[in-house]
N, C-alpha and C. Protein backbone atom coordinates (compact mmCIF):
# COMPACT_ATOMS: atom_id res chain seq x y z
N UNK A 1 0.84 -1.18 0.00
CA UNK A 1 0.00 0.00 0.00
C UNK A 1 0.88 1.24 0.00
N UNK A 2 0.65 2.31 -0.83
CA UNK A 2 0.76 3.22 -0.43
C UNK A 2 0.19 4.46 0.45
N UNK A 3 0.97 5.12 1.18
CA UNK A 3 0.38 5.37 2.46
C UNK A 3 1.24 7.20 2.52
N UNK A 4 -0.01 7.92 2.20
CA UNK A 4 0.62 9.44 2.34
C UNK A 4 0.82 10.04 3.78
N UNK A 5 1.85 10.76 4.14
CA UNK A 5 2.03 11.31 5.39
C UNK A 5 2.34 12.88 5.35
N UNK A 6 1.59 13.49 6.04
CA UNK A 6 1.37 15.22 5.67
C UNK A 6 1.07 15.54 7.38
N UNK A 7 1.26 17.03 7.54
CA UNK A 7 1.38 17.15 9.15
C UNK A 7 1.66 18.44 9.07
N UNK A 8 0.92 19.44 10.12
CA UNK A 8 1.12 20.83 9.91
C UNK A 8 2.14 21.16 11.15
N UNK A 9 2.78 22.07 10.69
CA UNK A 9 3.69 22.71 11.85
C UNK A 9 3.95 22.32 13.36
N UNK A 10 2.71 22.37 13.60
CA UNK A 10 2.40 22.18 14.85
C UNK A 10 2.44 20.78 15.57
N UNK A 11 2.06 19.66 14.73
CA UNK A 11 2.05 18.38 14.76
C UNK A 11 3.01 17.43 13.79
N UNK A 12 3.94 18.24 13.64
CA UNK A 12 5.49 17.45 12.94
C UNK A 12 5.53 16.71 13.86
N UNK A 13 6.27 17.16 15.33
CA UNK A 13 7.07 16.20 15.93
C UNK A 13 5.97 15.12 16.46
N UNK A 14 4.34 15.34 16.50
CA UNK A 14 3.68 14.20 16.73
C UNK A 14 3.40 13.05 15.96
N UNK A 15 3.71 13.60 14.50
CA UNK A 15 3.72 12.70 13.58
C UNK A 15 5.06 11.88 13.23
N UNK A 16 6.12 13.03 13.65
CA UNK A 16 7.52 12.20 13.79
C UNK A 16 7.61 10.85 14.96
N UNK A 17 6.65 11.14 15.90
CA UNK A 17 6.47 10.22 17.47
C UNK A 17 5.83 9.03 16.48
N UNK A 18 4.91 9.46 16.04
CA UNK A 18 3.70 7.82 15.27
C UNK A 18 4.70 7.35 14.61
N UNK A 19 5.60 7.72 13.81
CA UNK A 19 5.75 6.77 12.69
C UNK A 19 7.17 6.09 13.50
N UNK A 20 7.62 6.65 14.66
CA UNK A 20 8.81 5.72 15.46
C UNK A 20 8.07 4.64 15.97
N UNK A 21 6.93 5.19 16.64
CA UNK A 21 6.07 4.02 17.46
C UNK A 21 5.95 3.04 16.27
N UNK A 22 5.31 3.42 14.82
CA UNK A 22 4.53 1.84 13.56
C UNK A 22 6.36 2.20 12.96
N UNK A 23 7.27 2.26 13.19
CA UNK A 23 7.84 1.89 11.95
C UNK A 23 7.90 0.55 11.48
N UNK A 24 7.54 -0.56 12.38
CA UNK A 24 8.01 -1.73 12.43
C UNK A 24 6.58 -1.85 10.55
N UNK A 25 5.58 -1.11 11.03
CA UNK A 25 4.34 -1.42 10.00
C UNK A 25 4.73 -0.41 8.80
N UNK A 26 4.83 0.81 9.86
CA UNK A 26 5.39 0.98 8.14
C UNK A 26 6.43 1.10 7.07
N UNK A 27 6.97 0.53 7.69
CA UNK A 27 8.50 0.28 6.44
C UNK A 27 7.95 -1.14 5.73
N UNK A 28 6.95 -1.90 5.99
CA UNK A 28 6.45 -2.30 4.83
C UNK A 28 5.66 -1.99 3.53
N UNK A 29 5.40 -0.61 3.91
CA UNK A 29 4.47 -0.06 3.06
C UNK A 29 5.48 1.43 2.40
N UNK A 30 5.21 1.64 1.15
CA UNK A 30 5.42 2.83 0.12
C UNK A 30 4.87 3.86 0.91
N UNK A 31 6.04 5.16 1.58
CA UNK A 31 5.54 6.30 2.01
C UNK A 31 5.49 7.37 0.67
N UNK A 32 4.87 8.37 0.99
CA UNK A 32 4.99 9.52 0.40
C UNK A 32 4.78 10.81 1.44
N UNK A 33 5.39 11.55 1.00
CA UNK A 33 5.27 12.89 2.28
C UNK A 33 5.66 14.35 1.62
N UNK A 34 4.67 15.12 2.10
CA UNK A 34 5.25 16.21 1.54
C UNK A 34 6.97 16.41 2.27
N UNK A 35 7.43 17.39 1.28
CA UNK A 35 9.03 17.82 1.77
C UNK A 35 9.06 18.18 3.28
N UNK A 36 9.19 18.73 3.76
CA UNK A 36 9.45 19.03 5.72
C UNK A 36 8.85 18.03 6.24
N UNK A 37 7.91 17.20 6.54
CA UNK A 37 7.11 16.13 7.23
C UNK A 37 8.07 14.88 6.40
N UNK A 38 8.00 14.70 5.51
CA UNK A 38 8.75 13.37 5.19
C UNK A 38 10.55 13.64 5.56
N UNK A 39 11.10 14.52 5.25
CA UNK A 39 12.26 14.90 5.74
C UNK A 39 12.87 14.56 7.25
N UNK A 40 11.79 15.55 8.15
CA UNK A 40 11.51 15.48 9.78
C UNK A 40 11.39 13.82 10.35
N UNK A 41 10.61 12.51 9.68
CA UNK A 41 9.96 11.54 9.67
C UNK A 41 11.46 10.73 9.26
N UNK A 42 11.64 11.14 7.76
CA UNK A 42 12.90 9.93 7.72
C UNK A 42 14.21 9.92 8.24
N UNK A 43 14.69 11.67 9.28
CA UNK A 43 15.85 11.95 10.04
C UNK A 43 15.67 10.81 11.29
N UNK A 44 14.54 10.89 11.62
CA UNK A 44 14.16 10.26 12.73
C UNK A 44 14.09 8.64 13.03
N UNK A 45 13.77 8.46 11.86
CA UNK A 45 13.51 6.72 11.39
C UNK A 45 14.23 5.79 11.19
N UNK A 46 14.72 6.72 9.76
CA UNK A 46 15.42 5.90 8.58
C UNK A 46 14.50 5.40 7.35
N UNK A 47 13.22 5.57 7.61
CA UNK A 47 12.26 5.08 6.69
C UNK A 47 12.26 5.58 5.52
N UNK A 48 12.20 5.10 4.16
CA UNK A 48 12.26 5.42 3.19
C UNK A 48 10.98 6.41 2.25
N UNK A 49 11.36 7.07 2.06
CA UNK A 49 9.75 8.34 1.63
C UNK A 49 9.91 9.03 0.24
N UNK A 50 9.03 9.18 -0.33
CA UNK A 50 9.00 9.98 -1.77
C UNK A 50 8.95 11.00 -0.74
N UNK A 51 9.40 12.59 -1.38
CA UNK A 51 9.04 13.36 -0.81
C UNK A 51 8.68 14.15 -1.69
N UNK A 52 7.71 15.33 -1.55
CA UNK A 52 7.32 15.72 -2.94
C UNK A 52 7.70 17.64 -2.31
N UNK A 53 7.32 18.35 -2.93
CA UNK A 53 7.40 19.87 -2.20
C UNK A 53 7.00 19.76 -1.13
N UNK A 54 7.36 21.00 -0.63
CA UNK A 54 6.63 21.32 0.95
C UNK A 54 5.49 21.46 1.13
N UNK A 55 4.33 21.74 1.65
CA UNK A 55 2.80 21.47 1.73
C UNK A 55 2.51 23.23 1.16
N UNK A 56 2.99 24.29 1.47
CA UNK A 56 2.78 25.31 1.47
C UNK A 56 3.09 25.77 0.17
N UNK A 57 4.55 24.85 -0.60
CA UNK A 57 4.68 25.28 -2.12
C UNK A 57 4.02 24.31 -2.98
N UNK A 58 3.12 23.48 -2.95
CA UNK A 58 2.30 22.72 -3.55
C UNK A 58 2.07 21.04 -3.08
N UNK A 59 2.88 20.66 -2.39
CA UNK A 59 3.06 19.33 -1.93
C UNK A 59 1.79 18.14 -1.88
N UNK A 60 1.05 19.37 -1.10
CA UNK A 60 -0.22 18.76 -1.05
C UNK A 60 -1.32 18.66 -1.92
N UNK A 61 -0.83 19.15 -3.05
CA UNK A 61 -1.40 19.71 -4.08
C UNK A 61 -0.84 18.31 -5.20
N UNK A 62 0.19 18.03 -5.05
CA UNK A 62 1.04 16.48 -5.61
C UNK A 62 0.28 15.18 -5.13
N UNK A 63 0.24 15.60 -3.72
CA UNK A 63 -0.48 14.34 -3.15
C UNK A 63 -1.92 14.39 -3.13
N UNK A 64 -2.91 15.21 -3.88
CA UNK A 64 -4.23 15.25 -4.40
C UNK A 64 -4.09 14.80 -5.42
N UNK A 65 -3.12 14.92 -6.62
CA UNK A 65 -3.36 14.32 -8.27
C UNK A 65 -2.77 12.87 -8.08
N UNK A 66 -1.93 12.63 -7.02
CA UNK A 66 -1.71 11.06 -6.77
C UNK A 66 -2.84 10.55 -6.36
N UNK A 67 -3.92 11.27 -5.68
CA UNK A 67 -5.15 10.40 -4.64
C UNK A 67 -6.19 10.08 -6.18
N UNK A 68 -6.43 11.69 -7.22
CA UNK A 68 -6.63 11.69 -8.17
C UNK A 68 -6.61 10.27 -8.88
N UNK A 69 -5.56 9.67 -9.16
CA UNK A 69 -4.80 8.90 -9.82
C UNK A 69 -4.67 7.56 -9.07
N UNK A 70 -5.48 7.08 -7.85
CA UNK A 70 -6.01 5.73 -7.74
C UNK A 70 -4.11 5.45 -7.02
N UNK A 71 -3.13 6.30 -6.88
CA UNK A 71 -1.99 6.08 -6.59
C UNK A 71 -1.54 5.97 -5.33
N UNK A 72 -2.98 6.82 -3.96
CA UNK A 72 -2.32 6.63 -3.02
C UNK A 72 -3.53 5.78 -2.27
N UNK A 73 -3.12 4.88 -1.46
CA UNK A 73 -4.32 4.19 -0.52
C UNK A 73 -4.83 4.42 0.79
N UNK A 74 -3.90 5.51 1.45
CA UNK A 74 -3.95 5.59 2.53
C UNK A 74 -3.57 6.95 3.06
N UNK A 75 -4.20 8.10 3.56
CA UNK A 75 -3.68 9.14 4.09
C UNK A 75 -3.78 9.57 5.02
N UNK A 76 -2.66 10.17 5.99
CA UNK A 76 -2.49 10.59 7.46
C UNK A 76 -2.25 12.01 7.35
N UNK A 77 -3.02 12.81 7.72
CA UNK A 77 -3.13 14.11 7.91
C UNK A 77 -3.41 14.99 8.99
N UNK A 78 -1.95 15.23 9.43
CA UNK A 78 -2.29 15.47 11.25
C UNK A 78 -2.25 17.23 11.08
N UNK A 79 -3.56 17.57 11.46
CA UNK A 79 -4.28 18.77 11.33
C UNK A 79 -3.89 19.43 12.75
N UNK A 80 -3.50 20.66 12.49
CA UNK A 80 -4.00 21.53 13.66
C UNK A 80 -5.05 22.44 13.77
N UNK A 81 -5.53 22.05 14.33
CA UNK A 81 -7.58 22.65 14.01
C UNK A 81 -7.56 24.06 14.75
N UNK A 82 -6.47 24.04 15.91
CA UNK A 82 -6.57 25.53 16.12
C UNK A 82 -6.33 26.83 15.71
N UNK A 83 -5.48 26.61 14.55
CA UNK A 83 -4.57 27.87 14.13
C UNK A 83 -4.93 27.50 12.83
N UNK A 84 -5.53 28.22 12.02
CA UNK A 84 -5.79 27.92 10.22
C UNK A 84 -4.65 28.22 9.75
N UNK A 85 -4.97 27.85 8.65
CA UNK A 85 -3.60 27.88 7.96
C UNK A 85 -3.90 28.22 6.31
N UNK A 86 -2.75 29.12 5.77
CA UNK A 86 -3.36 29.01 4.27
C UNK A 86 -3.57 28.25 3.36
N UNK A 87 -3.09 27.37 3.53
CA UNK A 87 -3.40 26.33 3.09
C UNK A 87 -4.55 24.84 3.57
N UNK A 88 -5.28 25.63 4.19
CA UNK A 88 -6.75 24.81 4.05
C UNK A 88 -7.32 24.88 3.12
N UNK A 89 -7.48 25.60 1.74
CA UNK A 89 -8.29 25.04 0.89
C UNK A 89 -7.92 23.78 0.53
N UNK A 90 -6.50 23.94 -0.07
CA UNK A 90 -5.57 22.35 -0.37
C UNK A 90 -5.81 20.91 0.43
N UNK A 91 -6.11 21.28 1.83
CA UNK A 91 -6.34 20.58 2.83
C UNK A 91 -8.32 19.84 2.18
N UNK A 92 -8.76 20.88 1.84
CA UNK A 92 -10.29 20.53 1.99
C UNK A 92 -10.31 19.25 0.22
N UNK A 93 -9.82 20.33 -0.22
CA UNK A 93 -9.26 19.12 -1.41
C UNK A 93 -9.10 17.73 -1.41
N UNK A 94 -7.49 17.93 -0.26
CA UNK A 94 -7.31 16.15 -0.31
C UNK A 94 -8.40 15.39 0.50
N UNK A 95 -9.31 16.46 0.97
CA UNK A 95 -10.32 15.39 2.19
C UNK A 95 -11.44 14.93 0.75
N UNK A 96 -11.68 16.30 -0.17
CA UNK A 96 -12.83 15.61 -0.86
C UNK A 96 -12.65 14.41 -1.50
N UNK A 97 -11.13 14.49 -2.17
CA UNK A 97 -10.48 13.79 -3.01
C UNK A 97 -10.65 12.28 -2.49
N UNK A 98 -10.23 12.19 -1.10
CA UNK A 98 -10.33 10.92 -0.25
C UNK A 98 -11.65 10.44 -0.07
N UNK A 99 -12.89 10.70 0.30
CA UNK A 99 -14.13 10.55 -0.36
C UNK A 99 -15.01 9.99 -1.90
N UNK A 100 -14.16 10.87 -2.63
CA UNK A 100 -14.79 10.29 -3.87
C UNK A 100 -14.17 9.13 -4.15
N UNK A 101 -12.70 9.28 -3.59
CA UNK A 101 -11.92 7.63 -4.32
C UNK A 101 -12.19 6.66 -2.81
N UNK A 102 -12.46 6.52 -1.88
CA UNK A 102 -12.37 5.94 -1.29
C UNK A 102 -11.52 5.91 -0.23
N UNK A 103 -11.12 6.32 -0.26
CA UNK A 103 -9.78 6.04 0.54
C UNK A 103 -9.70 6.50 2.22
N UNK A 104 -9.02 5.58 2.77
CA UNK A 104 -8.84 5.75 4.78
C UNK A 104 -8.21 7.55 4.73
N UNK A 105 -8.87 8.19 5.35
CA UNK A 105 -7.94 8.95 5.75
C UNK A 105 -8.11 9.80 7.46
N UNK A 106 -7.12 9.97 8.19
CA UNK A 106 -6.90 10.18 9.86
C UNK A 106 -6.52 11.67 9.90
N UNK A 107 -6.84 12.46 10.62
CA UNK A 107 -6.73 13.71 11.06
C UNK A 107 -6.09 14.15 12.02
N UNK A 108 -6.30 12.85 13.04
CA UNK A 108 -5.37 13.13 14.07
C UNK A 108 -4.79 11.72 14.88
N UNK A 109 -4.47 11.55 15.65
CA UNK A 109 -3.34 10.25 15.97
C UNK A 109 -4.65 9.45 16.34
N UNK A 110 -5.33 9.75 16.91
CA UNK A 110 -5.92 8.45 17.40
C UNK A 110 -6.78 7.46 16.56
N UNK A 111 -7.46 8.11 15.03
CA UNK A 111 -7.60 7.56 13.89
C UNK A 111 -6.60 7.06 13.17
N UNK A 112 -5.03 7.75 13.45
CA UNK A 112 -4.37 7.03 12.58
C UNK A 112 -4.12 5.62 13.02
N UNK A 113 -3.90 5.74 14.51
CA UNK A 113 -3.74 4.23 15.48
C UNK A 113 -4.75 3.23 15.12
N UNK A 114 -5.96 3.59 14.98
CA UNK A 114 -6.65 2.45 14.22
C UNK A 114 -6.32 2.08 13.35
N UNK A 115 -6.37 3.12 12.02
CA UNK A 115 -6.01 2.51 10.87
C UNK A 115 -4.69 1.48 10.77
N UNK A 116 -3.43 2.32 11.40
CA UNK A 116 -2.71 1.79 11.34
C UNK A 116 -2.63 -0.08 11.84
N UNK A 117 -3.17 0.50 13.01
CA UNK A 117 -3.35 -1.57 13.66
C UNK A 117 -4.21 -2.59 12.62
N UNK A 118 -5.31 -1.79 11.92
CA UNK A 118 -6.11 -2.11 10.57
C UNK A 118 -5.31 -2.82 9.51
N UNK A 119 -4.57 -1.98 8.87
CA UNK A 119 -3.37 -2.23 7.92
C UNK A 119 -2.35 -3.23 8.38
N UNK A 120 -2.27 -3.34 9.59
CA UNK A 120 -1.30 -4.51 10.40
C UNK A 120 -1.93 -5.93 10.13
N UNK A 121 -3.02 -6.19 10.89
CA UNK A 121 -4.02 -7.26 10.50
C UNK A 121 -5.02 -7.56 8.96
N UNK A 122 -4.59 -6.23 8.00
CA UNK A 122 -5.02 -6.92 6.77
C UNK A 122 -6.28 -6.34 6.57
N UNK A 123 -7.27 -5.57 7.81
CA UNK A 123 -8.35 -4.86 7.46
C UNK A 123 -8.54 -4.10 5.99
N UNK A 124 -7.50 -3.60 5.90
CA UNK A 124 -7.55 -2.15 4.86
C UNK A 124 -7.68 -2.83 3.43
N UNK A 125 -7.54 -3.97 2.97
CA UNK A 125 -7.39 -4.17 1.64
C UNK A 125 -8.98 -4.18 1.39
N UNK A 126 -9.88 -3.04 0.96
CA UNK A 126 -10.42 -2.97 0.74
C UNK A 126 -11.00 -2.77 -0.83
N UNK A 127 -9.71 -2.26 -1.47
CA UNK A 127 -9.99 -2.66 -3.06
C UNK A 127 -10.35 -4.22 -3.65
N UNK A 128 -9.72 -4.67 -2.96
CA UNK A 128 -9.79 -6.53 -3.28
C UNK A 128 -11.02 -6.60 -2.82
N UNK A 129 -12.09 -5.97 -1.80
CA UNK A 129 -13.44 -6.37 -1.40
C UNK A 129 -14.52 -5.76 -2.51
N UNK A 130 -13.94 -4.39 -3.00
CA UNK A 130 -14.61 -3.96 -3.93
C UNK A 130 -14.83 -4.26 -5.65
N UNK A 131 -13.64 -5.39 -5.71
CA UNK A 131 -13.31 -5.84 -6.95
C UNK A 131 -13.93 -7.09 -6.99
N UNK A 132 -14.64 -7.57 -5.84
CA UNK A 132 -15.43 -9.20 -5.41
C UNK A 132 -16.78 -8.80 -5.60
N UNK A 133 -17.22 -7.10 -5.02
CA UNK A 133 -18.52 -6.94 -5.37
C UNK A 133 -19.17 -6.96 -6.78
């Protein structure tokens, strides 16, 4: 699976904390990350990451024409809901984007912890359920 990882300012180093806690889960899986969050994530790790621009010079805007494009399966998007940011339209994007295609996506750690334990045990292959219907 591929599995996008995006994280605002505020929640870098919490998203840097998740992916030490799953690396064991996710270094089986294809990351992608915008530039500063995947950067921050693989200093920390070692985990291997596409990284695309920074979220603010289009990044997230890369990782909408990938969701576009049936390319990503999985997205973690650790929001800070208190402080907007200019880049919430981009944000509202990848949420619609994740909707129309289907796809898991977490806002904040404690959805990602499901998903993630999900994806551990095999829950998530949900294209293979939709390709049976």
């Amino acid at each position: 699976m591929t599995i996008a990882l995006i994280a605002h300012d505020a929640k870098k180093e919490l998203m840097v904390q998740f992916c030490i806690a799953y690396c064991g889960i996710l270094s089986r899986h294809n990351l992608v990350s915008t530039g500063t969050t995947g950067k921050s994530i693989s200093e920390a790790t070692g985990l291997q990451i596409t990284r695309f621009l920074a979220g603010s010079q289009g990044g997230a805007q890369q990782i909408a024409q990938r969701i576009s494009c049936d390319e990503i399966d999985l997205l973690l998007l650790f929001r800070d809901p208190l402080n907007p940011k200019p880049t919430e339209p981009d944000e509202q994007v990848l949420l619609r984007l994740c909707d129309v295609h289907n796809i898991p996506v977490a806002t904040n750690i404690a959805t990602a912890e499901v998903l993630v334990h999900g994806l551990e045990r095999g829950d998530l292959d949900w294209r293979e359920i939709v390709k049976i219907s």
